[in-house]
Protein backbone atom coordinates (compact mmCIF):
# COMPACT_ATOMS: atom_id res chain seq x y z
CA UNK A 1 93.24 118.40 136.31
CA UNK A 2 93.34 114.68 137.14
CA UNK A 3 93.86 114.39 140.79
CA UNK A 4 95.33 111.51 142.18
CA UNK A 5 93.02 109.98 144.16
CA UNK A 6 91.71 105.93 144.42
CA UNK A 7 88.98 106.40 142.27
CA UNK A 8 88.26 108.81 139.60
CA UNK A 9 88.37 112.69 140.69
CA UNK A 10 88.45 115.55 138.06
CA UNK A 11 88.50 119.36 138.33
CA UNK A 12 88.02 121.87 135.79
CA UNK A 13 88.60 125.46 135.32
CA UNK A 14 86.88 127.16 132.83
CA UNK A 15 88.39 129.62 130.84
CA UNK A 16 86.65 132.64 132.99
CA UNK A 17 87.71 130.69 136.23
CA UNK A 18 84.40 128.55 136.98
CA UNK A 19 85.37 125.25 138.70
CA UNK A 20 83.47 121.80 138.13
CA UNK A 21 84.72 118.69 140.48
CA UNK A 22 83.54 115.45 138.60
CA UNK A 23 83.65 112.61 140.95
CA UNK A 24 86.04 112.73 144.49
CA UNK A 25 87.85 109.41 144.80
CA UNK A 26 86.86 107.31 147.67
CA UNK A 27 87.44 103.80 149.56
CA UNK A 28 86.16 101.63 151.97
CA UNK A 29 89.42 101.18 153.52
CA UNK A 30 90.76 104.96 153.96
CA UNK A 31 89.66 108.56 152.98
CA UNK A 32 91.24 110.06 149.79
CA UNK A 33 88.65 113.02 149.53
CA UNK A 34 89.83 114.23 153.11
CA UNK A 35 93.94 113.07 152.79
CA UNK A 36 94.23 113.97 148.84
CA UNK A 37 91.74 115.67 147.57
CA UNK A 38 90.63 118.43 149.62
CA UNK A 39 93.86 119.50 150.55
CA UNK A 40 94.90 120.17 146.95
CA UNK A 41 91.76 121.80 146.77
CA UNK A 42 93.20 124.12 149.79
CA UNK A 43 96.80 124.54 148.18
CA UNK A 44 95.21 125.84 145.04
CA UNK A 45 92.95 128.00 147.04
CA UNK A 46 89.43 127.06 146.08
CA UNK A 47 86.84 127.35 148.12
CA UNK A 48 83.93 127.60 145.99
CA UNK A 49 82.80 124.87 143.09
CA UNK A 50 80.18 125.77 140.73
CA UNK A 51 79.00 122.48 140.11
CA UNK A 52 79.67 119.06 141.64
CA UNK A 53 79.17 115.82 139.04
CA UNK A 54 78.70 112.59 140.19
CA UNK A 55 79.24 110.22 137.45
CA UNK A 56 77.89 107.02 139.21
CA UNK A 57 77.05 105.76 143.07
CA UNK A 58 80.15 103.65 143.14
CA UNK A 59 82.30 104.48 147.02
CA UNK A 60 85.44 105.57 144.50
CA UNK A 61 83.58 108.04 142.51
CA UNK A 62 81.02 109.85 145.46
CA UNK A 63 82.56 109.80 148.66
CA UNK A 64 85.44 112.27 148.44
CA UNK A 65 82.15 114.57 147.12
CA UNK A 66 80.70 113.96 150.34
CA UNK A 67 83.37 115.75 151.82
CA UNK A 68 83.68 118.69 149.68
CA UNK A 69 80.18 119.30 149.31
CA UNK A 70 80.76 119.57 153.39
CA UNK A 71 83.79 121.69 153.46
CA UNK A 72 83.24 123.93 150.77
CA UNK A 73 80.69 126.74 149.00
CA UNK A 74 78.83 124.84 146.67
CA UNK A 75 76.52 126.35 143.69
CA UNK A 76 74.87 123.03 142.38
CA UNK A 77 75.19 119.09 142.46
CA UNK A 78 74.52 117.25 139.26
CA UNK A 79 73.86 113.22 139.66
CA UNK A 80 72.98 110.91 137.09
CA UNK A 81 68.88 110.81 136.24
CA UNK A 82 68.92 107.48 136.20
CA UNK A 83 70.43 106.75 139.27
CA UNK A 84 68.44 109.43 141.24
CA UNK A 85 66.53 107.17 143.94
CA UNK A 86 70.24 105.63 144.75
CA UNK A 87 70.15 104.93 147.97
CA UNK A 88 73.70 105.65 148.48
CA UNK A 89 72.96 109.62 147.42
CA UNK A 90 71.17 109.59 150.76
CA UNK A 91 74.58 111.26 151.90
CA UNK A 92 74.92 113.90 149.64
CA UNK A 93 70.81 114.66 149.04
CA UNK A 94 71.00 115.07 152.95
CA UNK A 95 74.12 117.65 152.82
CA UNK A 96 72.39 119.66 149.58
CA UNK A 97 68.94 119.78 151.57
CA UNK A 98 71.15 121.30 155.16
CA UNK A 99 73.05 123.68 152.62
CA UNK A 100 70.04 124.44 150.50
CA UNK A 101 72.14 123.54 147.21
CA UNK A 102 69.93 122.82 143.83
CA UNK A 103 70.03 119.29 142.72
CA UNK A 104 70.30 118.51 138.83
CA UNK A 105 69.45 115.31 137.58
CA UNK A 106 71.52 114.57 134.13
CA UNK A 107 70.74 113.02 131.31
CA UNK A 108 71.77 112.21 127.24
CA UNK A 109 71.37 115.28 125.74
CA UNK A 110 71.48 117.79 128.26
CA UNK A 111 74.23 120.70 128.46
CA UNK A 112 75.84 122.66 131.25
CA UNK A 113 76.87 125.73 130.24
CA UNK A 114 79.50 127.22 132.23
CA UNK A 115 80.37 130.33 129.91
CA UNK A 116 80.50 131.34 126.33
CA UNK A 117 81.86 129.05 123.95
CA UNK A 118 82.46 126.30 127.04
CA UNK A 119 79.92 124.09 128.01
CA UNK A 120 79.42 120.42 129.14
CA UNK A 121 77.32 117.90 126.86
CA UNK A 122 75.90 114.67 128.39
CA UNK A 123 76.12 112.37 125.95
CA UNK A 124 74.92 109.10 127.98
CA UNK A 125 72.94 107.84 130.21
CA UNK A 126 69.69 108.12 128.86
CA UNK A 127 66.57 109.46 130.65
CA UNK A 128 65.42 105.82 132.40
CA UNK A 129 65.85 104.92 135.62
CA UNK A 130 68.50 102.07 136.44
CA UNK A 131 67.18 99.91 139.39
CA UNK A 132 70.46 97.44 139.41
CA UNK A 133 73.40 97.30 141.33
CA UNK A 134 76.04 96.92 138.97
CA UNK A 135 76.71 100.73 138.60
CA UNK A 136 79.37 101.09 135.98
CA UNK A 137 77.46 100.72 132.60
CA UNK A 138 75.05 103.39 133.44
CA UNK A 139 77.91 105.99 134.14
CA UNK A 140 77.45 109.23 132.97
CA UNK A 141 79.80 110.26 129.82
CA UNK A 142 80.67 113.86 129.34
CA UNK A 143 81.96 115.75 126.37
CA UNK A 144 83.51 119.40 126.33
CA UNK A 145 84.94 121.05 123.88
CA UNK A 146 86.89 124.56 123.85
CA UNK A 147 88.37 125.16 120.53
CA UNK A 148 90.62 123.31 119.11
CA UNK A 149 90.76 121.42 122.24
CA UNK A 150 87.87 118.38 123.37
CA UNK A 151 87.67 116.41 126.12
CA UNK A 152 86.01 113.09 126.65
CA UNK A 153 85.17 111.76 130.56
CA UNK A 154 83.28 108.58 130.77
CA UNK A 155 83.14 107.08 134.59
CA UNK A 156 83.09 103.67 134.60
CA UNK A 157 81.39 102.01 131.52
CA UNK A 158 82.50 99.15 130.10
CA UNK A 159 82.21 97.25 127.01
CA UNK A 160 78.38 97.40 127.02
CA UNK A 161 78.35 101.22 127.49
CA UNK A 162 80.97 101.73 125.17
CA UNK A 163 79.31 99.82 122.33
CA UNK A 164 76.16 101.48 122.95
CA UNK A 165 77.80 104.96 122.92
CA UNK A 166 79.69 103.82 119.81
CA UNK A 167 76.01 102.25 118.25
CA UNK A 168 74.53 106.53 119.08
CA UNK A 169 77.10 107.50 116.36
CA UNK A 170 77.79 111.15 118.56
CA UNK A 171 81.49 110.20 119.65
CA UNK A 172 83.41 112.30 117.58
CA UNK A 173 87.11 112.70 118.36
CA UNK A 174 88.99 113.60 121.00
CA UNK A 175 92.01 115.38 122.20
CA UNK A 176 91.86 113.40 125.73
CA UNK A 177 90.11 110.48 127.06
CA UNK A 178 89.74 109.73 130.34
CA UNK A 179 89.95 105.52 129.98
CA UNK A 180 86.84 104.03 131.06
CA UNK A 181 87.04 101.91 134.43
CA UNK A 182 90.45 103.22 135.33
CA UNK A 183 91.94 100.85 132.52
CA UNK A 184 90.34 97.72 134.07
CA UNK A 185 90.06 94.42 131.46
CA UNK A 186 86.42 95.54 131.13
CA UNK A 187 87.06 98.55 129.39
CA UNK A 188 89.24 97.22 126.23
CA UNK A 189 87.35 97.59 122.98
CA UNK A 190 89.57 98.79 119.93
CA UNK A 191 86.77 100.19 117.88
CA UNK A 192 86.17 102.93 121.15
CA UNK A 193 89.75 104.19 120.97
CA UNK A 194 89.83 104.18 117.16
CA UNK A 195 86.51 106.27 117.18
CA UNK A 196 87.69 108.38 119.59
CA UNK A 197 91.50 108.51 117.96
CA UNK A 198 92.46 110.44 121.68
CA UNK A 199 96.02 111.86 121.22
CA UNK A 200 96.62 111.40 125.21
CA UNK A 201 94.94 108.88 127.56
CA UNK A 202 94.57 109.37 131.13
CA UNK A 203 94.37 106.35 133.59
CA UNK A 204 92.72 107.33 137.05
CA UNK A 205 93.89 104.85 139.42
CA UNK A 206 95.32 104.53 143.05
CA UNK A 207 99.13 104.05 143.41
CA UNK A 208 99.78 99.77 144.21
CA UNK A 209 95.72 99.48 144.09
CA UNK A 210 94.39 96.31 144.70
CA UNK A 211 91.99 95.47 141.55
CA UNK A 212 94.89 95.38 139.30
CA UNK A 213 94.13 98.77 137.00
CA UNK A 214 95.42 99.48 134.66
CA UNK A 215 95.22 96.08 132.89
CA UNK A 216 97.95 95.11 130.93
CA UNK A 217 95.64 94.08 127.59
CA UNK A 218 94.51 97.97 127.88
CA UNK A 219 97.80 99.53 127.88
CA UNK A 220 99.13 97.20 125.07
CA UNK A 221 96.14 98.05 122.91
CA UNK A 222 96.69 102.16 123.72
CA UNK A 223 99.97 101.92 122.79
CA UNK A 224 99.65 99.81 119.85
CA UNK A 225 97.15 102.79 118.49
CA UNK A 226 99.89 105.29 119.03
CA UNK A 227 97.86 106.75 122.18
CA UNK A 228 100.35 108.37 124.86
CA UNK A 229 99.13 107.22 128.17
CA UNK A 230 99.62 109.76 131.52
CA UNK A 231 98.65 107.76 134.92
CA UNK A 232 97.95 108.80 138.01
CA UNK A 233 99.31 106.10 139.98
CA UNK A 234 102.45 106.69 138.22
CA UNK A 235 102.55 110.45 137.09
CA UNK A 236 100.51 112.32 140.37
CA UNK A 237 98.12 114.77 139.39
CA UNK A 238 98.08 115.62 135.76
CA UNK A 239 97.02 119.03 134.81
CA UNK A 240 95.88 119.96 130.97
CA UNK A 241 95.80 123.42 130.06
CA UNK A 242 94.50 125.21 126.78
CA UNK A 243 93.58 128.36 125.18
CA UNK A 244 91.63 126.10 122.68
CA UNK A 245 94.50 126.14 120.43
CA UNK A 246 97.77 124.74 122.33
CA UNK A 247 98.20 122.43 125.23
CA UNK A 248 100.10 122.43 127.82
CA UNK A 249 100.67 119.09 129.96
CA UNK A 250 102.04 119.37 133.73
CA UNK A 251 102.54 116.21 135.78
CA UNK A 252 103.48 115.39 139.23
CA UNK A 253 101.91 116.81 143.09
CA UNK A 254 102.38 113.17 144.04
CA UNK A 255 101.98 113.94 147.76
CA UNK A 256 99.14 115.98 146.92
């Protein structure tokens, strides 16, 4: 499920009904984790994640967390190991220390298992700390695969992270992609979406957003691979569902 949000927010249901929220949306100039995101987390009825990821410190990615991890029963909170003395995880450390919820710090290699035969691999960042301030090329990127079916989520990198995750020769393929950087300029580099050879592309972006994702250059060169492209700004909240053999593909919740 790719909720629409400004930002990047993404929930998934494992197959025995475990729920992981990676990333919540967010912006300095209104609050998307309390006016989109939580309430479809009330309409579906969830009150309970299992584990929170934090891809990167960026506003758009952490602060609708902030909220949830507020409102709701949380089992654990997973931020990047190389951003862990972030400053702007002061928020979130604060609400896991008042709620007494573990803190794990990711890195390449690691994977959360969330049942049999479903489990989350980190394939980048690796374990160094990042003392910068130019987030996006140190997001984490996530794999899972369930079958038949794969998934690939990778925050914000751009070109630099993408060429080093292509240079680590671990991509593999994929059945989905979630487009780096919400389609931005940044994040066009052919060889990634050949590697990858997605057979759907989603674009996380806010509806009439102001930084001008998706980029046009990123759309042409999707297309021109023969990638179908779902968006959030124009299709709502797009829902994937598989049994690890078929897929099902639901769009729409717009007001959601």
């Amino acid at each position: 499920m790719f909720v629409q949000t400004q930002g990047d927010s993404i929930l998934l249901k494992s197959p025995g009904g475990k729920f992981v929220l990676v990333d919540g949306g967010g912006s300095h100039y209104s609050d998307p984790g309390s006016k989109k995101l939580l309430p479809y987390l009330h309409h579906r009825g969830i009150r309970k994640i299992d584990v929170i990821i934090n891809t990167h410190p960026d506003i758009d990615h952490l602060q609708g967390l902030e909220k949830a991890s507020k409102e709701l029963s949380v089992a654990h909170i997973a931020l990047p190991y190389c951003f862990k003395e972030a400053e702007e995880y002061e928020e979130l450390k604060g609400i896991a220390a008042r709620k007494n919820i573990p803190l794990i710090f990711l890195k390449s290699g690691q994977r959360l298992s969330l049942e049999k035969g479903c489990e989350l691999t980190v394939l980048y960042p690796e374990e160094e700390l990042y003392h910068g301030n130019h987030y996006n090329n140190k997001s984490l990127v996530l794999y899972c695969q369930y079958g038949a079916f794969s998934f690939l989520l990778t925050g914000d990198v751009e070109k630099e992270g993408m060429q080093e995750l292509l240079q680590q020769g671990n991509l593999g393929t994929s059945t989905v992609l979630k487009v780096p950087h919400h389609g931005s300029k940044g994040s066009l580099l052919p060889e990634f979406y050949r590697e990858l050879n997605p057979r759907w592309a989603i674009i996380s972006a806010g509806a009439n957003n102001s930084f001008g994702h998706p980029h046009a250059s990123v759309l042409k060169e999707l297309q021109e691979q023969g990638i179908e492209v779902l968006r959030t700004d124009e299709d709502g909240a797009i829902v994937f569902q598989s049994n690890g053999r078929w897929v099902k593909i639901k769009t729409g919740a717009k007001g959601l």
